[in-house]
C-alpha atoms as a PDB file:
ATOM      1  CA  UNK A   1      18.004  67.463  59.273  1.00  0.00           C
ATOM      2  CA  UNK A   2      17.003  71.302  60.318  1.00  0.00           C
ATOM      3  CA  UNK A   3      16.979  72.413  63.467  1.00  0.00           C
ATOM      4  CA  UNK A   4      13.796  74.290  62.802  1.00  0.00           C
ATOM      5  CA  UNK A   5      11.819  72.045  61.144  1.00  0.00           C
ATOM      6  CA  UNK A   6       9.317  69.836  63.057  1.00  0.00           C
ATOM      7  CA  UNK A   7       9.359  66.852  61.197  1.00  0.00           C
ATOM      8  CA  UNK A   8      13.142  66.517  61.223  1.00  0.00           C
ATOM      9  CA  UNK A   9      12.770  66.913  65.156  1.00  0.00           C
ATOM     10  CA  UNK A  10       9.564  64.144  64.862  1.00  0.00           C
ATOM     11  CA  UNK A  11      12.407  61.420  62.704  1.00  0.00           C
ATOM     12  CA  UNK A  12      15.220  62.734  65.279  1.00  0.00           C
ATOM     13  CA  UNK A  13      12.861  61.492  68.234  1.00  0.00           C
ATOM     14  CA  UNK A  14      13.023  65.366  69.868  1.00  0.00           C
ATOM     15  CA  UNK A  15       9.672  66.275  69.416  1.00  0.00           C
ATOM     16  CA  UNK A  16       6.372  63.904  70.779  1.00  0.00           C
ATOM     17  CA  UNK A  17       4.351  62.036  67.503  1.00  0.00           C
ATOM     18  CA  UNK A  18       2.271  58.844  67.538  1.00  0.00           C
ATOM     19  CA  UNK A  19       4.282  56.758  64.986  1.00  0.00           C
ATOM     20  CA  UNK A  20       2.062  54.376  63.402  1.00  0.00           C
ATOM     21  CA  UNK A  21       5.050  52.642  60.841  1.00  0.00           C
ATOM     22  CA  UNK A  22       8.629  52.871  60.735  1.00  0.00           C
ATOM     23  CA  UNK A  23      11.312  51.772  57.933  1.00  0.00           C
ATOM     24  CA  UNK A  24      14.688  52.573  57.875  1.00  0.00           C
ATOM     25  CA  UNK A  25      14.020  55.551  55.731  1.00  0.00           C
ATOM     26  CA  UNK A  26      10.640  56.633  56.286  1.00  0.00           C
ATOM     27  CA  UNK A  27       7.693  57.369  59.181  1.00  0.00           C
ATOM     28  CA  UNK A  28       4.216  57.849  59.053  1.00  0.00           C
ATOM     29  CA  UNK A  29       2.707  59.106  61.926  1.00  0.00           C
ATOM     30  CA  UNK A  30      -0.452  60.276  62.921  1.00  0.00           C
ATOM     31  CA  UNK A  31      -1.581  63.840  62.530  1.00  0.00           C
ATOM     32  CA  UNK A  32      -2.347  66.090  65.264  1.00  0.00           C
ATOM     33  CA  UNK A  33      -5.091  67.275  63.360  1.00  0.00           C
ATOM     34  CA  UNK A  34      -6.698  64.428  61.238  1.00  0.00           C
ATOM     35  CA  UNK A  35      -9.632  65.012  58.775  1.00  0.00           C
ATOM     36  CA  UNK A  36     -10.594  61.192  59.002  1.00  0.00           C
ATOM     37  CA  UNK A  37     -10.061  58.453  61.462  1.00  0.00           C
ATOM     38  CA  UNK A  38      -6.703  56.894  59.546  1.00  0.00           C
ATOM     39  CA  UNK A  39      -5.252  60.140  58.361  1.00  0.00           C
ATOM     40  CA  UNK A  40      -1.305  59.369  58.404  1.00  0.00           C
ATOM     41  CA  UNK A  41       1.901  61.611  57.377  1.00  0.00           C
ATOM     42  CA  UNK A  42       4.553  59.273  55.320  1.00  0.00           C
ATOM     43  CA  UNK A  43       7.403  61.500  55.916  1.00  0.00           C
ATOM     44  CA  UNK A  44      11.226  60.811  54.835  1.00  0.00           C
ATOM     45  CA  UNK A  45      14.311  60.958  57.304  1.00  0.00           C
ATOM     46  CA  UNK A  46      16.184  63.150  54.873  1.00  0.00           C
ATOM     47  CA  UNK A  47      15.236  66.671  55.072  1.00  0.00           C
ATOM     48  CA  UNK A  48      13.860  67.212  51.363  1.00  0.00           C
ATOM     49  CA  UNK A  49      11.629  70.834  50.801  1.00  0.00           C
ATOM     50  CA  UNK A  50       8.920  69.445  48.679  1.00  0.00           C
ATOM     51  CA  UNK A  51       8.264  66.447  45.963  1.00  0.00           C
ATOM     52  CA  UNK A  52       9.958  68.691  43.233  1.00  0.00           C
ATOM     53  CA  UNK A  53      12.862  68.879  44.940  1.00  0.00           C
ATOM     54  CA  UNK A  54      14.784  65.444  45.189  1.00  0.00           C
ATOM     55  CA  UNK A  55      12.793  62.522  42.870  1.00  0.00           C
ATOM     56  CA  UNK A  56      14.797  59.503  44.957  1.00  0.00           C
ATOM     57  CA  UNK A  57      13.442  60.693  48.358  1.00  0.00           C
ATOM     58  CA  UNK A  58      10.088  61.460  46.733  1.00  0.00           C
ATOM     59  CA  UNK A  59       9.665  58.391  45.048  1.00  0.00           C
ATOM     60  CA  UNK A  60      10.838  56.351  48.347  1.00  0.00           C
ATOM     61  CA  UNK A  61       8.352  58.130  50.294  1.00  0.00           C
ATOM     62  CA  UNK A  62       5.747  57.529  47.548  1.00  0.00           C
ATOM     63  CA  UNK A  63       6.552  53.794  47.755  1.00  0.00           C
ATOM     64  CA  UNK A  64       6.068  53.592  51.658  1.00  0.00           C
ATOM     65  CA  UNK A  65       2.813  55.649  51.518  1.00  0.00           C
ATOM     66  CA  UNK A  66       1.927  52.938  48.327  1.00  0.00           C
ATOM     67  CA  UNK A  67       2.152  50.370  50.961  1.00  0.00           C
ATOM     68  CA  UNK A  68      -0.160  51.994  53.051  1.00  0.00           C
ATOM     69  CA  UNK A  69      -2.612  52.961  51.193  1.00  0.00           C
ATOM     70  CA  UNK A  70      -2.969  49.264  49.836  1.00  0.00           C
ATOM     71  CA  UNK A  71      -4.145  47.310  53.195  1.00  0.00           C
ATOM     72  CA  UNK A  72      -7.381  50.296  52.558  1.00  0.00           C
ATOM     73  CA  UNK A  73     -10.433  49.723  50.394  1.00  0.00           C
ATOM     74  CA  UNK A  74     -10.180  53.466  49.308  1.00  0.00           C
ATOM     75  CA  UNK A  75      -8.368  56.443  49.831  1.00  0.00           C
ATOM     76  CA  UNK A  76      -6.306  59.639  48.881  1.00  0.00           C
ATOM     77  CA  UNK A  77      -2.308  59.819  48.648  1.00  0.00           C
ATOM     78  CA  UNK A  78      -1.785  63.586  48.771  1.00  0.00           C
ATOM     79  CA  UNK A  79       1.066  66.067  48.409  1.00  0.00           C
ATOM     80  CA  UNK A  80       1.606  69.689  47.972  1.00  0.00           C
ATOM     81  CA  UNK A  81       4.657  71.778  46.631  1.00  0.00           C
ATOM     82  CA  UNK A  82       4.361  75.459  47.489  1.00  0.00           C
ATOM     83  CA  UNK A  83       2.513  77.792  49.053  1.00  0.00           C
ATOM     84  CA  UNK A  84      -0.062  78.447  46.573  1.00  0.00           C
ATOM     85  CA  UNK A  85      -0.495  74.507  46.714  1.00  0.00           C
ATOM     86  CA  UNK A  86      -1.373  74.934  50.881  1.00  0.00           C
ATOM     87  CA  UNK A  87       1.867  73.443  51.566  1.00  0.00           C
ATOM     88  CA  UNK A  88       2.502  74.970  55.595  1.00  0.00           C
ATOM     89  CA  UNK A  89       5.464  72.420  56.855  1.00  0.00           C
ATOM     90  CA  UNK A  90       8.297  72.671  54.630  1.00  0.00           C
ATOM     91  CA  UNK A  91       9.755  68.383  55.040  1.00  0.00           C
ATOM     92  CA  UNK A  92       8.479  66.320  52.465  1.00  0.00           C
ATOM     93  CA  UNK A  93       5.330  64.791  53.424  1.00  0.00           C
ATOM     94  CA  UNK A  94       2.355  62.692  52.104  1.00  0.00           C
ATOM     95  CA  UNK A  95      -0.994  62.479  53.203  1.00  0.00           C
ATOM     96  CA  UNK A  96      -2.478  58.665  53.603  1.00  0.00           C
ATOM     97  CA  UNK A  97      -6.537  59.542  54.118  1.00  0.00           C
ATOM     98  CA  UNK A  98      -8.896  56.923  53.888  1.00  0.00           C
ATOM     99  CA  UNK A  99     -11.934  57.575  52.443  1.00  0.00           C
ATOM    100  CA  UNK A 100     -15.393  56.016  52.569  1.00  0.00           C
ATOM    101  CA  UNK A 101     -18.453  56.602  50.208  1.00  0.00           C
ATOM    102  CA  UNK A 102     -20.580  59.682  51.602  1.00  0.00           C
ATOM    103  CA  UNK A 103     -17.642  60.804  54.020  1.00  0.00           C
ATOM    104  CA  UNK A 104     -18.115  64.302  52.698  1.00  0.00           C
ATOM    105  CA  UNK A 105     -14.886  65.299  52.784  1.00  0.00           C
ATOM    106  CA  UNK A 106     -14.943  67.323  49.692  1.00  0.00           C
ATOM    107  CA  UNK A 107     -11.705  67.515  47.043  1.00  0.00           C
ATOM    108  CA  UNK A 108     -11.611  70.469  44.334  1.00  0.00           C
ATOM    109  CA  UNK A 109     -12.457  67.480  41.685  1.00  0.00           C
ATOM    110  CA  UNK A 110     -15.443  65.979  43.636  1.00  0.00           C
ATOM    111  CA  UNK A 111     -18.428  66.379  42.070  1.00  0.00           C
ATOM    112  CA  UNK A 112     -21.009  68.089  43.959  1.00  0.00           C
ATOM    113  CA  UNK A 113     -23.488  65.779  42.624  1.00  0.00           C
ATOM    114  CA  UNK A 114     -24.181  63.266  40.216  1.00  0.00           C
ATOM    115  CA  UNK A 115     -26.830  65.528  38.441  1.00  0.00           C
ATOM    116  CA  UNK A 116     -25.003  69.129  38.683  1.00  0.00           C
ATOM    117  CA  UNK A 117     -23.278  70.729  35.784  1.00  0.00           C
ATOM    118  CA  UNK A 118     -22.226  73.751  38.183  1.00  0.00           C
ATOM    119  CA  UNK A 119     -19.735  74.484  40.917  1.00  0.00           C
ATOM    120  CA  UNK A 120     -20.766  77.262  42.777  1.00  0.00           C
ATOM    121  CA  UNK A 121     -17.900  79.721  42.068  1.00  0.00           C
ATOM    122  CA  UNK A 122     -15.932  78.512  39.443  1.00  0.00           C
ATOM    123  CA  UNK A 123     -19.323  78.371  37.137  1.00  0.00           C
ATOM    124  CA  UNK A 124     -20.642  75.505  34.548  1.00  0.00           C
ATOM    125  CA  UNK A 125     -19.038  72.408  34.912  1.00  0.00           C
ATOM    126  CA  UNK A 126     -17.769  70.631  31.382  1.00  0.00           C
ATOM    127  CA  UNK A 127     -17.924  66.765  30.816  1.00  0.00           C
ATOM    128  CA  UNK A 128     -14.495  66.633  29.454  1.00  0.00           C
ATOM    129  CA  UNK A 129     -11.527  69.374  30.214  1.00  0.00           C
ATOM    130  CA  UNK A 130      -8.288  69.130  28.718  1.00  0.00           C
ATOM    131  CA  UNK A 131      -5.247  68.665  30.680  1.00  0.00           C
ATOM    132  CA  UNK A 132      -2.520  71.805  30.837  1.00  0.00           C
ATOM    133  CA  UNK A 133       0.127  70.889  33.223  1.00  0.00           C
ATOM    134  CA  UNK A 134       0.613  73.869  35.324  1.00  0.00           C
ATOM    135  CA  UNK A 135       3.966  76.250  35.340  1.00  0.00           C
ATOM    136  CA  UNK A 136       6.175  76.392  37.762  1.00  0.00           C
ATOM    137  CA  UNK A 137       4.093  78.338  40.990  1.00  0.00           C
ATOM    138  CA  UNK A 138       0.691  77.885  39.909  1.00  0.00           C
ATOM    139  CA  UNK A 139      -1.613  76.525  42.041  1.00  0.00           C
ATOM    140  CA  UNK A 140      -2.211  72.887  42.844  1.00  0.00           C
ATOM    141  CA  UNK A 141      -3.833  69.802  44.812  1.00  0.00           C
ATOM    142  CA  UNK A 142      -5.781  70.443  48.230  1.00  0.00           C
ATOM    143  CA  UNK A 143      -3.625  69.106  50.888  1.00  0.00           C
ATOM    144  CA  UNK A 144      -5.776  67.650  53.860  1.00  0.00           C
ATOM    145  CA  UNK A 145      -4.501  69.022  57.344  1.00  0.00           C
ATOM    146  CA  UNK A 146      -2.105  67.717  59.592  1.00  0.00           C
ATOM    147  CA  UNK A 147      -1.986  70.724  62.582  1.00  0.00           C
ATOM    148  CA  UNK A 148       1.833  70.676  62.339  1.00  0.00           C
ATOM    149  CA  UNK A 149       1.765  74.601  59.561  1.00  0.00           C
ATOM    150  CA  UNK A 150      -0.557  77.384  60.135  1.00  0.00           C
ATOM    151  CA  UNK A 151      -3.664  76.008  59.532  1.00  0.00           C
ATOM    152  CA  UNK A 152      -4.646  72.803  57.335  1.00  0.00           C
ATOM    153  CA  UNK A 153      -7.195  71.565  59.641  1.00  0.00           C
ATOM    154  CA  UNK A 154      -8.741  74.667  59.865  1.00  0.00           C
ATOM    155  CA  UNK A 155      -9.168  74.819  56.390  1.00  0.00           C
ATOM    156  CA  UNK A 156     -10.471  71.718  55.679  1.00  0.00           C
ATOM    157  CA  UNK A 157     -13.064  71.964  58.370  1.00  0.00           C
ATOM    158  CA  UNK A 158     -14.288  74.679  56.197  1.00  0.00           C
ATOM    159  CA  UNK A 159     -14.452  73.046  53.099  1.00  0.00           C
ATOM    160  CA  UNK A 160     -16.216  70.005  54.936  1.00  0.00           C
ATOM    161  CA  UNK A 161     -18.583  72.301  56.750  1.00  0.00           C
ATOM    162  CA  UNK A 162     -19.340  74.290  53.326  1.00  0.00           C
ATOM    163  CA  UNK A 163     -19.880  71.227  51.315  1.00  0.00           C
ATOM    164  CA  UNK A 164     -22.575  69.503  54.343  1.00  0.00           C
ATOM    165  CA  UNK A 165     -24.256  73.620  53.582  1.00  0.00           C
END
């Protein structure tokens, strides 16, 4: 545990947070800023930096989070490692958002429809890309908000507002 960081202080019981599960190693807790009605946080009691940094605490986290996301019909399990991935809180956490057909809550990989070939500023779409893991501090997933870093909601209120455009 950090002093500084805010999910230590959530696990610790210093800081306020609607808990929605506890285990003995593991919370989830409910956003300040959630993109969806159900948006939780599975975050670990040990202070880990990121998923890269220790696989154990990742992969319990990952398990807890599992559990979650299987009493939903559908849903994303999301996580970002570094900055250039939007990661803003620097505790291990994962993203539990359900989803619902036509929620418009867009994802980089979302299609914009079935019948376009073109995203509007990365250019022609292809049917098939091949996969190319990315290096070490390259870019990665969209993380949904949570309102506990600079500004995750914010940004996803964008995207959702630019996709409904």
């Amino acid at each position: 545990m950090t002093t500084e960081c805010v999910f230590c202080a959530i696990v610790a019981g210093h800081a306020p947070a609607v808990i929605v599960r506890h285990w003995p190693d593991t919370i989830a807790i409910r956003p300040l800023a959630p993109v969806v009605a159900g948006h939780v946080l599975v975050i670990p009691h040990a202070h880990v930096a990121d998923v890269g940094t220790d696989p154990a605490v990742s992969a319990a986290a990952m398990a807890r989070a599992a559990e979650l996301a299987a009493e939903l019909d559908a849903c994303n399990v999301i996580t970002s490692r570094g900055t250039a991935a939007t990661q803003t809180v620097w505790h291990l956490h994962l993203h539990v958002v359900p989803r619902a057909a036509g929620d418009g809550l867009p994802l980089p990989w979302t299609p914009l429809s079935r019948h376009s070939h073109e995203h509007p500023t990365r250019g022609p779409r292809i049917a098939v890309e091949p996969f190319s893991a990315p290096r070490r501090g390259d870019g990665g997933v969209m993380a949904a908000g949570h309102g506990y870093g600079d500004s995750g909601a914010a940004r996803a209120q964008r995207a959702m507002s630019a996709a409904r455009a």
